[in-house]
N, C-alpha and C. Protein backbone atom coordinates (compact mmCIF):
# COMPACT_ATOMS: atom_id res chain seq x y z
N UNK A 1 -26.87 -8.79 -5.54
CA UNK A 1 -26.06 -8.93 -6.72
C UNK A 1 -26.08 -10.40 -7.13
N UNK A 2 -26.19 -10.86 -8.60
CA UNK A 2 -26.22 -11.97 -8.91
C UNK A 2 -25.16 -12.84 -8.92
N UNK A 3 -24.99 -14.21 -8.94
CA UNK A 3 -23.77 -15.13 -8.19
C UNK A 3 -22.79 -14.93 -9.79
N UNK A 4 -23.63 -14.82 -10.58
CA UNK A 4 -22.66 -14.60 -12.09
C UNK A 4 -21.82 -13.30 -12.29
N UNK A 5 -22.77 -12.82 -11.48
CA UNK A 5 -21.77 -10.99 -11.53
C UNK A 5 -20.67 -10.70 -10.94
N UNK A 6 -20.75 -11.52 -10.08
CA UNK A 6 -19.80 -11.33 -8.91
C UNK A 6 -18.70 -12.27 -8.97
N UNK A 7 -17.44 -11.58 -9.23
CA UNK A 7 -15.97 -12.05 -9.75
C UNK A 7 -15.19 -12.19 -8.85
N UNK A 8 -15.49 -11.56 -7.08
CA UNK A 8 -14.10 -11.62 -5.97
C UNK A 8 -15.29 -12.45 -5.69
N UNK A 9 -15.07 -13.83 -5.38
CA UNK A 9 -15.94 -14.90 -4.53
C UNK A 9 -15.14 -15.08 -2.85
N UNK A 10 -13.95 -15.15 -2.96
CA UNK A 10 -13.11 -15.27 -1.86
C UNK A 10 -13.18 -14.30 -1.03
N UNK A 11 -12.99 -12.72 -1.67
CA UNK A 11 -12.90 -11.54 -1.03
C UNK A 11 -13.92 -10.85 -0.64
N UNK A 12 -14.24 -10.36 0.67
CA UNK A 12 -14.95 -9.55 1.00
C UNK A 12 -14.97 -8.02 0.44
N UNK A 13 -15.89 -7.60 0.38
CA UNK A 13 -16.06 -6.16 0.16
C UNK A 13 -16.02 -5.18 1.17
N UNK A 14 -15.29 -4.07 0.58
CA UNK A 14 -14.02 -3.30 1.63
C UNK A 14 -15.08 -2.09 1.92
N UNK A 15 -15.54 -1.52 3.03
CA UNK A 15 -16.63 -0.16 2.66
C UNK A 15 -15.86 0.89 4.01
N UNK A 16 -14.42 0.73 4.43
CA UNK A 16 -13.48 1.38 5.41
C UNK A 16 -12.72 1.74 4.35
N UNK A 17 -11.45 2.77 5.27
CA UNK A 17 -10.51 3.00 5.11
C UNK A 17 -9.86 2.34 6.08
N UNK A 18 -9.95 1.57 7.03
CA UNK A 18 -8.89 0.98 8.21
C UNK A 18 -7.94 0.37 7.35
N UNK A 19 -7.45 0.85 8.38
CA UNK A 19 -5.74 -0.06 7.91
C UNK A 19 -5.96 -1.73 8.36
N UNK A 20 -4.62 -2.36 7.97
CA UNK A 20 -5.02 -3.72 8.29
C UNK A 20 -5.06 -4.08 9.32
N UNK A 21 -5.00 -5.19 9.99
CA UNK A 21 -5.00 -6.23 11.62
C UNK A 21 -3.13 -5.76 11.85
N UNK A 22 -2.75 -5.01 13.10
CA UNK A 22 -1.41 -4.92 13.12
C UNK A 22 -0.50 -6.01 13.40
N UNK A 23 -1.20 -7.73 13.34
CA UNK A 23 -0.65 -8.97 13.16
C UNK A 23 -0.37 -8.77 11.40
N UNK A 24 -1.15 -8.54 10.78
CA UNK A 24 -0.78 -8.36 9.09
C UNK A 24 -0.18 -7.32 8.60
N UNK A 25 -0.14 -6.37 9.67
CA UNK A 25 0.89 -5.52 8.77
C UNK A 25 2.50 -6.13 9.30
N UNK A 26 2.58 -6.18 10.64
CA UNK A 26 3.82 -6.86 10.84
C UNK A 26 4.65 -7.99 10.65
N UNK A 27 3.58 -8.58 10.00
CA UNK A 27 4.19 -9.79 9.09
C UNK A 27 4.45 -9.59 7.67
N UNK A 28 4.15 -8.81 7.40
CA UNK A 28 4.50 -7.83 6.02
C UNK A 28 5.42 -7.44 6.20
N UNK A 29 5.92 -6.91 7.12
CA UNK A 29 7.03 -5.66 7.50
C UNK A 29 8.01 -7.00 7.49
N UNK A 30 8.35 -8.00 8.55
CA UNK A 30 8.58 -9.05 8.41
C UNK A 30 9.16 -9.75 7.03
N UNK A 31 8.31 -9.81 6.59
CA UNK A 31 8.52 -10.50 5.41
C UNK A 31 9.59 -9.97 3.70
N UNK A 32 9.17 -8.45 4.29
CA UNK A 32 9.84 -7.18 3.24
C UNK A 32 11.42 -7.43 3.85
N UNK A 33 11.65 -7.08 5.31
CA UNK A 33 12.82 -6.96 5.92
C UNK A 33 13.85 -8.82 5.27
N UNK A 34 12.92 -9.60 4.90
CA UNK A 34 13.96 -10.98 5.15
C UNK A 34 13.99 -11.21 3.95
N UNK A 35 13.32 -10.52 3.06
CA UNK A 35 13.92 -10.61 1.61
C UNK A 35 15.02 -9.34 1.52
N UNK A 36 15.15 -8.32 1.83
CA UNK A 36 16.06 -7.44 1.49
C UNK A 36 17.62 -7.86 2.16
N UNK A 37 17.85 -8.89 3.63
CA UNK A 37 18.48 -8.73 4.18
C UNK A 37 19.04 -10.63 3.45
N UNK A 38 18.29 -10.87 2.66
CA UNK A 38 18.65 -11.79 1.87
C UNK A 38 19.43 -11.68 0.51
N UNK A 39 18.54 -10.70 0.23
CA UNK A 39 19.67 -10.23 -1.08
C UNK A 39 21.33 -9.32 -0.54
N UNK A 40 20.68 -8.80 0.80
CA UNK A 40 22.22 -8.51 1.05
C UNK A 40 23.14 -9.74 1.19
N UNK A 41 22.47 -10.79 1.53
CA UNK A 41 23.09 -12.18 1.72
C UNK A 41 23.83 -12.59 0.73
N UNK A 42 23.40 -12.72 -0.55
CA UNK A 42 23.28 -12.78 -1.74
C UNK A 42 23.93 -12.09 -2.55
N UNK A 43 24.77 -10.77 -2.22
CA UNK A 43 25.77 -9.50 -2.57
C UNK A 43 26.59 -9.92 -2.09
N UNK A 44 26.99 -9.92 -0.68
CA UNK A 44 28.26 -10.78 -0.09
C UNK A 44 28.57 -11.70 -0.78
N UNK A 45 27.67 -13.10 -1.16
CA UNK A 45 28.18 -14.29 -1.42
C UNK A 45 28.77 -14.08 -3.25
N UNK A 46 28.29 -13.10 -3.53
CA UNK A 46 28.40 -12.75 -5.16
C UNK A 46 29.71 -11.81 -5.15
N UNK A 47 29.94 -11.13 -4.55
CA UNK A 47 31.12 -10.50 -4.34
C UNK A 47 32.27 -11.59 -4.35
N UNK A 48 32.39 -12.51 -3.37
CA UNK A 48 33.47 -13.23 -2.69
C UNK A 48 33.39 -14.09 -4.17
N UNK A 49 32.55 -14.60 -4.97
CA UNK A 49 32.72 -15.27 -6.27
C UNK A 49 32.97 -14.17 -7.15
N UNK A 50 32.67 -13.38 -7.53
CA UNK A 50 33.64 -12.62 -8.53
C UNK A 50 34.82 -11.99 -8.19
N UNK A 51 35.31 -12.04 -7.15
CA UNK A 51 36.78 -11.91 -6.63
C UNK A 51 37.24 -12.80 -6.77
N UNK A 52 36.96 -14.27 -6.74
CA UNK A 52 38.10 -15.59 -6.94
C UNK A 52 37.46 -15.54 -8.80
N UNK A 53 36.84 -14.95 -9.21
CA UNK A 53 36.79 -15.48 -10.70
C UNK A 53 37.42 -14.13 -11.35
N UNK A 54 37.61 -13.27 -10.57
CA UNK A 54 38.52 -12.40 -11.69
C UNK A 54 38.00 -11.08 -11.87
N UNK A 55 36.78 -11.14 -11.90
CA UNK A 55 35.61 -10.20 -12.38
C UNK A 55 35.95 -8.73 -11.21
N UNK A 56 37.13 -7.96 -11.63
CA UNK A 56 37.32 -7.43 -10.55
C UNK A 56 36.63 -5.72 -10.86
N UNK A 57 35.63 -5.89 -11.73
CA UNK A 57 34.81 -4.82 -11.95
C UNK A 57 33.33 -5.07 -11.18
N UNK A 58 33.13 -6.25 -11.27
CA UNK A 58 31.81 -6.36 -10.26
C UNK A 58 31.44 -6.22 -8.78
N UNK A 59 32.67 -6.91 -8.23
CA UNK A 59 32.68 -6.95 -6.43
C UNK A 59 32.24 -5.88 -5.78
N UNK A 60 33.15 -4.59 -6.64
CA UNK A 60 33.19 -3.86 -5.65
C UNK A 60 31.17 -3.18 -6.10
N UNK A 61 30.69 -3.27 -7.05
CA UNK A 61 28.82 -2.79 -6.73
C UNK A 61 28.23 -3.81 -6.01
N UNK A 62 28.58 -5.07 -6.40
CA UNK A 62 28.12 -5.97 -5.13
C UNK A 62 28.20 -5.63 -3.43
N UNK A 63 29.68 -5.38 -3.10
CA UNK A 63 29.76 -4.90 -2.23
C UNK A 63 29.01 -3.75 -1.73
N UNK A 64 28.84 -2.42 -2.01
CA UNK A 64 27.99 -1.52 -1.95
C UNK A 64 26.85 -1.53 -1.76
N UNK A 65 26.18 -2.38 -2.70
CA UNK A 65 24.39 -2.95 -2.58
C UNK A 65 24.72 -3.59 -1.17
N UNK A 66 25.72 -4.71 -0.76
CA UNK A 66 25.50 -5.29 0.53
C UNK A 66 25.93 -4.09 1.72
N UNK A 67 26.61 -3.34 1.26
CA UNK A 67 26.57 -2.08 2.52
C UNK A 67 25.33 -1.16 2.63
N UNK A 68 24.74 -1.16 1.60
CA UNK A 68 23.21 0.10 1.36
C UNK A 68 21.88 -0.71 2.10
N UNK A 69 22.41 -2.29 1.77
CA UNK A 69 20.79 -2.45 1.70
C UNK A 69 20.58 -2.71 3.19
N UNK A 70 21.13 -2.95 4.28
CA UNK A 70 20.86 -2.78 5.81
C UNK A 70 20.01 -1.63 5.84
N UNK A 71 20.31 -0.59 5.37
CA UNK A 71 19.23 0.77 5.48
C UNK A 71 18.23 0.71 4.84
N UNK A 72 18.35 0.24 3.73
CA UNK A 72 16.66 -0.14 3.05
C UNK A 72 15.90 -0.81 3.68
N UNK A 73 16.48 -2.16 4.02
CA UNK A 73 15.51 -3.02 4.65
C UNK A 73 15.26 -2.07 5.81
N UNK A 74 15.38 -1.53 6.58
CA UNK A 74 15.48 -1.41 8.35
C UNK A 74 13.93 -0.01 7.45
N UNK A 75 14.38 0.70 6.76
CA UNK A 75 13.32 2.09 6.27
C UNK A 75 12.16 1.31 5.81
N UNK A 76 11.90 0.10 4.86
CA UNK A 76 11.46 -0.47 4.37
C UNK A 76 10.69 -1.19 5.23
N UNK A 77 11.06 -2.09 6.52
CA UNK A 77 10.48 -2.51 7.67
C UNK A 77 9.75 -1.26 8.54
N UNK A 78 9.61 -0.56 8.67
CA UNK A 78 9.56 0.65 9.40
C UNK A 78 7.94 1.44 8.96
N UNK A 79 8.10 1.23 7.47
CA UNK A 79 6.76 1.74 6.70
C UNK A 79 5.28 1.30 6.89
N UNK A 80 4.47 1.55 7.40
CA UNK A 80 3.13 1.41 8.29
C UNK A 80 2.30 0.78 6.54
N UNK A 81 1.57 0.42 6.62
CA UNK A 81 0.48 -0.15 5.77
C UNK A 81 -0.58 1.05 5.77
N UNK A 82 -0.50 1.74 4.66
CA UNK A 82 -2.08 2.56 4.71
C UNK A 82 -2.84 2.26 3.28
N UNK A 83 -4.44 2.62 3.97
CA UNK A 83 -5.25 2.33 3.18
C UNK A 83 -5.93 3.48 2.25
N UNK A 84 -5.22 3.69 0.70
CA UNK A 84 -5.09 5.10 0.19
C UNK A 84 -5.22 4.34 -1.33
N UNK A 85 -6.28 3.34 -1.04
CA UNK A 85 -6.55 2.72 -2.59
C UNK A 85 -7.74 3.43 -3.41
N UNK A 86 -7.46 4.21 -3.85
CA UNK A 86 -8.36 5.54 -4.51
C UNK A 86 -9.71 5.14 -3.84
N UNK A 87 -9.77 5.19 -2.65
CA UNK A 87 -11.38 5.28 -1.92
C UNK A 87 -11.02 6.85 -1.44
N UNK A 88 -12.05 7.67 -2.03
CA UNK A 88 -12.37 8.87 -1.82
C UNK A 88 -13.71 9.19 -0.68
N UNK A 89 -13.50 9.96 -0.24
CA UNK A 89 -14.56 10.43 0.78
C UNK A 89 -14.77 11.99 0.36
N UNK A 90 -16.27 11.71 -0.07
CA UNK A 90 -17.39 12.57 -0.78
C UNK A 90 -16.66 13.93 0.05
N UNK A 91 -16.87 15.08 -0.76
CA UNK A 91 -15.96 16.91 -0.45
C UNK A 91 -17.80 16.92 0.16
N UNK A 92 -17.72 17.62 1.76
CA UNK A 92 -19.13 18.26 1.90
C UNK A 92 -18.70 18.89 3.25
N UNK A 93 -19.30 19.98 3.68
CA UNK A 93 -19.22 20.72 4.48
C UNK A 93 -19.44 20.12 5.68
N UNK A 94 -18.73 20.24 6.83
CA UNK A 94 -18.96 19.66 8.52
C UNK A 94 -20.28 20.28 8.95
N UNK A 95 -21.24 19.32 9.00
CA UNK A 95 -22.51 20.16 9.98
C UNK A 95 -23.50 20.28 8.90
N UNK A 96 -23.21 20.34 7.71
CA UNK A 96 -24.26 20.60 6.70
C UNK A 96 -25.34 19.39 6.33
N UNK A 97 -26.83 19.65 6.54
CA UNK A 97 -27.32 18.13 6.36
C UNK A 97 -27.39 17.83 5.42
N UNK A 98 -27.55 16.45 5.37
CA UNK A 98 -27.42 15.33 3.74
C UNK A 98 -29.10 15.29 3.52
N UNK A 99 -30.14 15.65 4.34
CA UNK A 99 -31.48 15.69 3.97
C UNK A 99 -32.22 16.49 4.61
N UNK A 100 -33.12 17.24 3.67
CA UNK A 100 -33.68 18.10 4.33
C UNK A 100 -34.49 17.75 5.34
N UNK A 101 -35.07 19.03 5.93
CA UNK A 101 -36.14 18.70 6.84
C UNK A 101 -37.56 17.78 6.82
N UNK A 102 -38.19 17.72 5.86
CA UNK A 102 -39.39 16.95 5.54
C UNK A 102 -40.09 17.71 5.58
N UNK A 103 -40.10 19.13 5.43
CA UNK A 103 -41.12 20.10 5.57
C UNK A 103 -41.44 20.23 3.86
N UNK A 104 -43.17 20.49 3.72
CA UNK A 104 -43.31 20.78 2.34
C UNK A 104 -42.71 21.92 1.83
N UNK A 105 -42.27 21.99 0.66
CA UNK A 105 -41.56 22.82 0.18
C UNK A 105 -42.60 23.58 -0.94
N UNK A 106 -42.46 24.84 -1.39
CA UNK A 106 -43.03 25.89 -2.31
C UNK A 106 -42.75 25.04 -3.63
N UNK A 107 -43.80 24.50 -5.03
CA UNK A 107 -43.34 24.01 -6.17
C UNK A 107 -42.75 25.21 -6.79
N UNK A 108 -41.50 25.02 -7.05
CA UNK A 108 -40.70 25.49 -8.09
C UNK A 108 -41.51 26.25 -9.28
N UNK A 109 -41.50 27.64 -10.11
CA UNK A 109 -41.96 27.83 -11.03
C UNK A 109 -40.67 28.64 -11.70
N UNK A 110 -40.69 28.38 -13.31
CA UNK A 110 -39.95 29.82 -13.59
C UNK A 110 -39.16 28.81 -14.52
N UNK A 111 -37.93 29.21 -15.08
CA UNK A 111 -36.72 28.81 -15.95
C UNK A 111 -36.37 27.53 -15.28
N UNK A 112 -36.02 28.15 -14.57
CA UNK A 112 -34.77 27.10 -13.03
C UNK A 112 -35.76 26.10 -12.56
N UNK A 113 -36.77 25.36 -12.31
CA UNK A 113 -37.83 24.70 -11.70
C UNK A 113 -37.04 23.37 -12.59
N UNK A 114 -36.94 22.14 -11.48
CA UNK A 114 -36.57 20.64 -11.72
C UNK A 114 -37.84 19.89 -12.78
């Protein structure tokens, strides 16, 4: 392929379905879990300010999001990495060969003939 054609220079070309290195998926998992358990951080601290400012319609969904999201993150951490990026694997029968024998074959005559 020519160096002009070719647009992922950094990235290798993918020809698996493997999943990733389970150092990269768990630093993913990682990384999902400490943002969610941040914004629960972030619900608490937003709660306790719209209770001293008055806002006594907000606290209490703040509050809630900071009681829900312990379970998100923990389901959210939990979720495996799969590799289901529309790479299809060709429909063909188990056992059936992909080439024939190499034996000469009869030429075709008639309607149907290639």
């Amino acid at each position: 392929m020519p160096k002009e054609q070719r647009k992922d220079r950094g990235e290798a070309v993918r020809i698996t379905t493997a999943a990733t290195s389970r150092n990269a998926d768990i630093a993913a998992r990682q990384r999902r879990y400490l943002l969610s358990m941040s914004l629960r951080s972030a619900c608490f601290v937003g709660a306790v300010a719209a209770a001293l400012a008055g806002l006594d319609w907000l606290w209490p969904f703040l509050i809630a999001g900071a009681l829900v999201l312990p379970y998100i993150a923990v389901v959210l951490a939990n979720v495996q990495a799969t590799r289901a990026e529309g790479f299809a694997l060709q429909e063909a029968a188990y056992g059936a060969p992909q080439l024939g024998s190499g034996a000469p074959r009869e030429p075709e005559v008639g309607p149907h003939a290639r």
